[in-house]
N, C-alpha and C. Protein backbone atom coordinates (compact mmCIF):
# COMPACT_ATOMS: atom_id res chain seq x y z
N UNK A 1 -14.88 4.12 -13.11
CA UNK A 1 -15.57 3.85 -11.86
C UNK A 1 -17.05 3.65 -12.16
N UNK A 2 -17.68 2.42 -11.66
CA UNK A 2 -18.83 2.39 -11.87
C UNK A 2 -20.12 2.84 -11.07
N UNK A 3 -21.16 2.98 -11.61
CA UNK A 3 -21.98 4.43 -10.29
C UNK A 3 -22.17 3.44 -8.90
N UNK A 4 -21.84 2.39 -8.61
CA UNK A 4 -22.11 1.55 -7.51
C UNK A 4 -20.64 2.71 -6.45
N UNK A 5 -19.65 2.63 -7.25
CA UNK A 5 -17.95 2.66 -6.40
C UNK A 5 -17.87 5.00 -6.69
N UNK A 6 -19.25 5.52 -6.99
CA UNK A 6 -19.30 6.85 -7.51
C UNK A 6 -19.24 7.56 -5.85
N UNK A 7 -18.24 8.33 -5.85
CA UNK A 7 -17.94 8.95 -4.53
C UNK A 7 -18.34 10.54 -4.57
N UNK A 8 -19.25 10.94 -3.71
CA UNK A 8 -19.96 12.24 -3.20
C UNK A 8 -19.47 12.68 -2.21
N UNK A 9 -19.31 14.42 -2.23
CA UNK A 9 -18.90 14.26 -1.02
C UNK A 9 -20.24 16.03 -0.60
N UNK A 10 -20.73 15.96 0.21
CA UNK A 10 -22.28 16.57 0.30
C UNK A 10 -20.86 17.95 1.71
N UNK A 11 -21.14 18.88 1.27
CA UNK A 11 -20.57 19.64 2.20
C UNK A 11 -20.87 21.36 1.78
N UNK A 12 -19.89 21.97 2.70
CA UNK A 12 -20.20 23.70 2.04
C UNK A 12 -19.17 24.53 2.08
N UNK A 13 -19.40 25.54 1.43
CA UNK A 13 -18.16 25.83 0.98
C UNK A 13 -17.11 26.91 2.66
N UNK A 14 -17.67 26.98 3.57
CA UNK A 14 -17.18 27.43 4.65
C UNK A 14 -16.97 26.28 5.74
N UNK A 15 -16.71 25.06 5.43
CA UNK A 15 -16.53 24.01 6.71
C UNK A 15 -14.88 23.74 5.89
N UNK A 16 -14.12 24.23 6.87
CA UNK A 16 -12.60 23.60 7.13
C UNK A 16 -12.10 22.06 6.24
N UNK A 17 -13.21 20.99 7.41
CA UNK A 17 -13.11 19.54 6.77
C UNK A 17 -13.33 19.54 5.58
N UNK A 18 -14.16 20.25 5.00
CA UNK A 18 -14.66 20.13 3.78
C UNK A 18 -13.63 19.94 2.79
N UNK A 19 -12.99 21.23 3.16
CA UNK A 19 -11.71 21.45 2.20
C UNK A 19 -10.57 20.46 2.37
N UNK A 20 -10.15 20.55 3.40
CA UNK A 20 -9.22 19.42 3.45
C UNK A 20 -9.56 17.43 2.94
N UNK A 21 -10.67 17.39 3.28
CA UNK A 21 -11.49 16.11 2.58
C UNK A 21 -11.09 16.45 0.84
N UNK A 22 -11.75 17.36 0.25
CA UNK A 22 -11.52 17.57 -0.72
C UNK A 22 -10.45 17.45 -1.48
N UNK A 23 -9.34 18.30 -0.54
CA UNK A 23 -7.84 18.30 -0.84
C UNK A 23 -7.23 16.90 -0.67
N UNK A 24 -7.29 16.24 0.13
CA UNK A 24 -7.01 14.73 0.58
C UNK A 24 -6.96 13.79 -0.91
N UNK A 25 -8.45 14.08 -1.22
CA UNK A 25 -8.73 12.99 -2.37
C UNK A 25 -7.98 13.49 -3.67
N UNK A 26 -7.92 14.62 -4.19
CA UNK A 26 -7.51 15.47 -5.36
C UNK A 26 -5.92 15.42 -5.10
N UNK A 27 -5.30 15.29 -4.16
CA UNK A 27 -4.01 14.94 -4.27
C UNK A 27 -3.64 13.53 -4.78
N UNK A 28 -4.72 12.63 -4.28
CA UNK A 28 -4.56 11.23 -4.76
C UNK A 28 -4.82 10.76 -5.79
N UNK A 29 -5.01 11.46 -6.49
CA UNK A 29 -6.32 11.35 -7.89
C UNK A 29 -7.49 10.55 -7.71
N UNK A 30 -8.14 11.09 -7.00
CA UNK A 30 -9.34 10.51 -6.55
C UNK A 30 -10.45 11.71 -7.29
N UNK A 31 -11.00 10.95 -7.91
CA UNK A 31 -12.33 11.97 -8.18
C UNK A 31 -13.83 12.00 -7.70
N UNK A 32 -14.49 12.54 -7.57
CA UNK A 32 -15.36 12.65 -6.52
C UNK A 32 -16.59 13.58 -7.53
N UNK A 33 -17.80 13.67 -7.05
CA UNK A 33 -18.66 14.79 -7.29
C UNK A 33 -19.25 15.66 -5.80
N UNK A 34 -19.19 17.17 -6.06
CA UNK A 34 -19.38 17.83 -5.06
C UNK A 34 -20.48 18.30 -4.75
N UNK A 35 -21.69 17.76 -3.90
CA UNK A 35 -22.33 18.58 -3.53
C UNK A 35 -22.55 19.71 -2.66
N UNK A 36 -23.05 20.83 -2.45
CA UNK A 36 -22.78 21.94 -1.66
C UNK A 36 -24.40 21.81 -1.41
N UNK A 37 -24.52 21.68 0.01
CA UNK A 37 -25.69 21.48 0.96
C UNK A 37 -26.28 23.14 1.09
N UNK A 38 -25.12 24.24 1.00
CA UNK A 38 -25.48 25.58 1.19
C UNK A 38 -26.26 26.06 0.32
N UNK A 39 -26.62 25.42 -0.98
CA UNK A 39 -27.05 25.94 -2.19
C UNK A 39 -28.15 24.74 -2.88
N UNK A 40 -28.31 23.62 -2.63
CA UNK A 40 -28.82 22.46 -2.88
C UNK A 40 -29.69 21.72 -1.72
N UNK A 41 -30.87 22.83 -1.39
CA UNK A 41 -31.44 22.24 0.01
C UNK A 41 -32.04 20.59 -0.30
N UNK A 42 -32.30 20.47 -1.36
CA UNK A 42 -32.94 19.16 -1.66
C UNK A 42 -31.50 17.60 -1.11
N UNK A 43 -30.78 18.18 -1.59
CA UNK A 43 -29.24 17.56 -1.31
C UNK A 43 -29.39 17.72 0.49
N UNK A 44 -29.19 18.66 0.88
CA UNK A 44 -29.31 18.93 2.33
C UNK A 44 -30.49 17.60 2.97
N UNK A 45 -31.36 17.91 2.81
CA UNK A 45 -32.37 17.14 2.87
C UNK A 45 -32.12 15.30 3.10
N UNK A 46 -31.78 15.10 1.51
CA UNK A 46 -31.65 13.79 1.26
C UNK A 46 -30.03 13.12 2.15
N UNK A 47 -29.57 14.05 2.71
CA UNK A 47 -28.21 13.70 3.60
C UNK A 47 -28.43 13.61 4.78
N UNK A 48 -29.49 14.62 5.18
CA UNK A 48 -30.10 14.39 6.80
C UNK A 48 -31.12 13.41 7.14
N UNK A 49 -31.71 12.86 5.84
CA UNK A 49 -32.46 11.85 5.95
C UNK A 49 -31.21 10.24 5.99
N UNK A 50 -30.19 10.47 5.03
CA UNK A 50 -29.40 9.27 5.29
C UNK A 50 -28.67 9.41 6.74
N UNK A 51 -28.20 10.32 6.85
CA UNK A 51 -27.59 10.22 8.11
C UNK A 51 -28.07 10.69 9.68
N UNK A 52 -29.19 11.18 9.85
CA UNK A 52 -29.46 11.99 11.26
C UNK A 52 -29.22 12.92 11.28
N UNK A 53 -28.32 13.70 10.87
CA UNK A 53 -27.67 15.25 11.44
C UNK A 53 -27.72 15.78 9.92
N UNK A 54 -26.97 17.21 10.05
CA UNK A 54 -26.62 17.91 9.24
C UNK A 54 -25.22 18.32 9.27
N UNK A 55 -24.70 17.45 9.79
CA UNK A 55 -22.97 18.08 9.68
C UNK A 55 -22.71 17.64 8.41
N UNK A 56 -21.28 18.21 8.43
CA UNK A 56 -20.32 17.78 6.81
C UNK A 56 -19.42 17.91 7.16
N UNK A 57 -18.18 17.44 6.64
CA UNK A 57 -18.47 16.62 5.02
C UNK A 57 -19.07 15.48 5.36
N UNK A 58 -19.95 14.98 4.63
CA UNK A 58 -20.40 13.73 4.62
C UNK A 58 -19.76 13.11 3.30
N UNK A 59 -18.94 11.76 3.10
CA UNK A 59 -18.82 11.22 2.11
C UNK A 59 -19.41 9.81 1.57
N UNK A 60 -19.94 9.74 0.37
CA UNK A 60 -20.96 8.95 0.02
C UNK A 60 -20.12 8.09 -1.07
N UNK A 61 -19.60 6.50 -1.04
CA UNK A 61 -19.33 5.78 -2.02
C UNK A 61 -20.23 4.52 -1.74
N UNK A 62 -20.95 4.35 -2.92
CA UNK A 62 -21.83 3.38 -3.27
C UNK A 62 -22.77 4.12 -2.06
N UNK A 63 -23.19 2.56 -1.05
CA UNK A 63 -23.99 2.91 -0.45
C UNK A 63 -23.59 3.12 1.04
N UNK A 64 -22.25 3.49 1.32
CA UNK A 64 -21.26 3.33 2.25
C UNK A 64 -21.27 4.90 2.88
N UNK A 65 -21.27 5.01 3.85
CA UNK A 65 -21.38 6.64 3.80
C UNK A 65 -20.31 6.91 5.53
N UNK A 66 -19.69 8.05 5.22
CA UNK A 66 -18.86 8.31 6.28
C UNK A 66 -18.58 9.73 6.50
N UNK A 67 -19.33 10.33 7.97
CA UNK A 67 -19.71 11.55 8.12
C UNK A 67 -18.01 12.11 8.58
N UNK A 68 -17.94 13.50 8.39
CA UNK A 68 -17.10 13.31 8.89
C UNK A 68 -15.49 13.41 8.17
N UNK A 69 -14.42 14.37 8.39
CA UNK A 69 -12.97 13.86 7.59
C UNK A 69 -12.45 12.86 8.81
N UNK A 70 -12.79 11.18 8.50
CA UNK A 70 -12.01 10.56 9.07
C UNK A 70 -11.22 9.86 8.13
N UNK A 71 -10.12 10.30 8.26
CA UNK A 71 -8.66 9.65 7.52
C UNK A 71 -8.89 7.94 7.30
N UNK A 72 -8.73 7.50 8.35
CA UNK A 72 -8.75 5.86 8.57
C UNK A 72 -9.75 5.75 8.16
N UNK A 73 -10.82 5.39 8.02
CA UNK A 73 -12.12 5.12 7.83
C UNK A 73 -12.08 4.96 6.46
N UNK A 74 -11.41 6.62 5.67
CA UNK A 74 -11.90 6.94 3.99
C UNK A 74 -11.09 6.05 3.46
N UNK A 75 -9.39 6.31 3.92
CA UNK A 75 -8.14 4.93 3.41
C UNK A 75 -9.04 3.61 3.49
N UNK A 76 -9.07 3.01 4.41
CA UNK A 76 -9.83 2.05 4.28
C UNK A 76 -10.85 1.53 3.59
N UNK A 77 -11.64 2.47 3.23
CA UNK A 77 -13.50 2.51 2.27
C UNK A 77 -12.68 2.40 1.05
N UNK A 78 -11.57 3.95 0.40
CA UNK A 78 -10.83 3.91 -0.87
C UNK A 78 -10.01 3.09 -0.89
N UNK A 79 -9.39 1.70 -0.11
CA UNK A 79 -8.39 1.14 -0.42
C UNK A 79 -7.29 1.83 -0.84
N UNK A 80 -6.92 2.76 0.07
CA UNK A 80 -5.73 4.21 -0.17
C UNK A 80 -4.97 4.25 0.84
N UNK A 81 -3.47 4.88 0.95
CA UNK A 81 -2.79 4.67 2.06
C UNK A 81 -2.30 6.82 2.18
């Protein structure tokens, strides 16, 4: 995967979505890098500046970003069913 198609997913370790986002992709063999916003305020930061808010999971491929565990949305972004 090249760092353009490099998938983030900015969250913490007590949000529900988080986990299940997580779990979603790792069943698929999807690999990802994890940031934890609870421990990485600079990360926190640079996510509320891309997106407005501070919710999570936020997931980040390339420059594509999708707040949020929305199923349809991620299938669609990952070309995944």
């Amino acid at each position: 995967m090249n760092e353009a198609n490099k998938i983030k997913i900015y969250s913490t370790p007590f949000c529900p979505y988080c986990v299940s986002l997580k779990l979603f992709l790792e069943e698929r063999g999807i690999k990802f890098e994890e940031i934890d916003i609870a421990k990485d305020e600079k990360a926190a930061q640079e996510i509320m500046t891309k997106t407005n808010q501070i919710g999570v999971p936020v997931l980040e491929v390339g420059d594509q970003i999708i707040i949020g565990f929305d199923k349809e949305k991620i299938c669609k972004l990952l070309k995944i069913k």
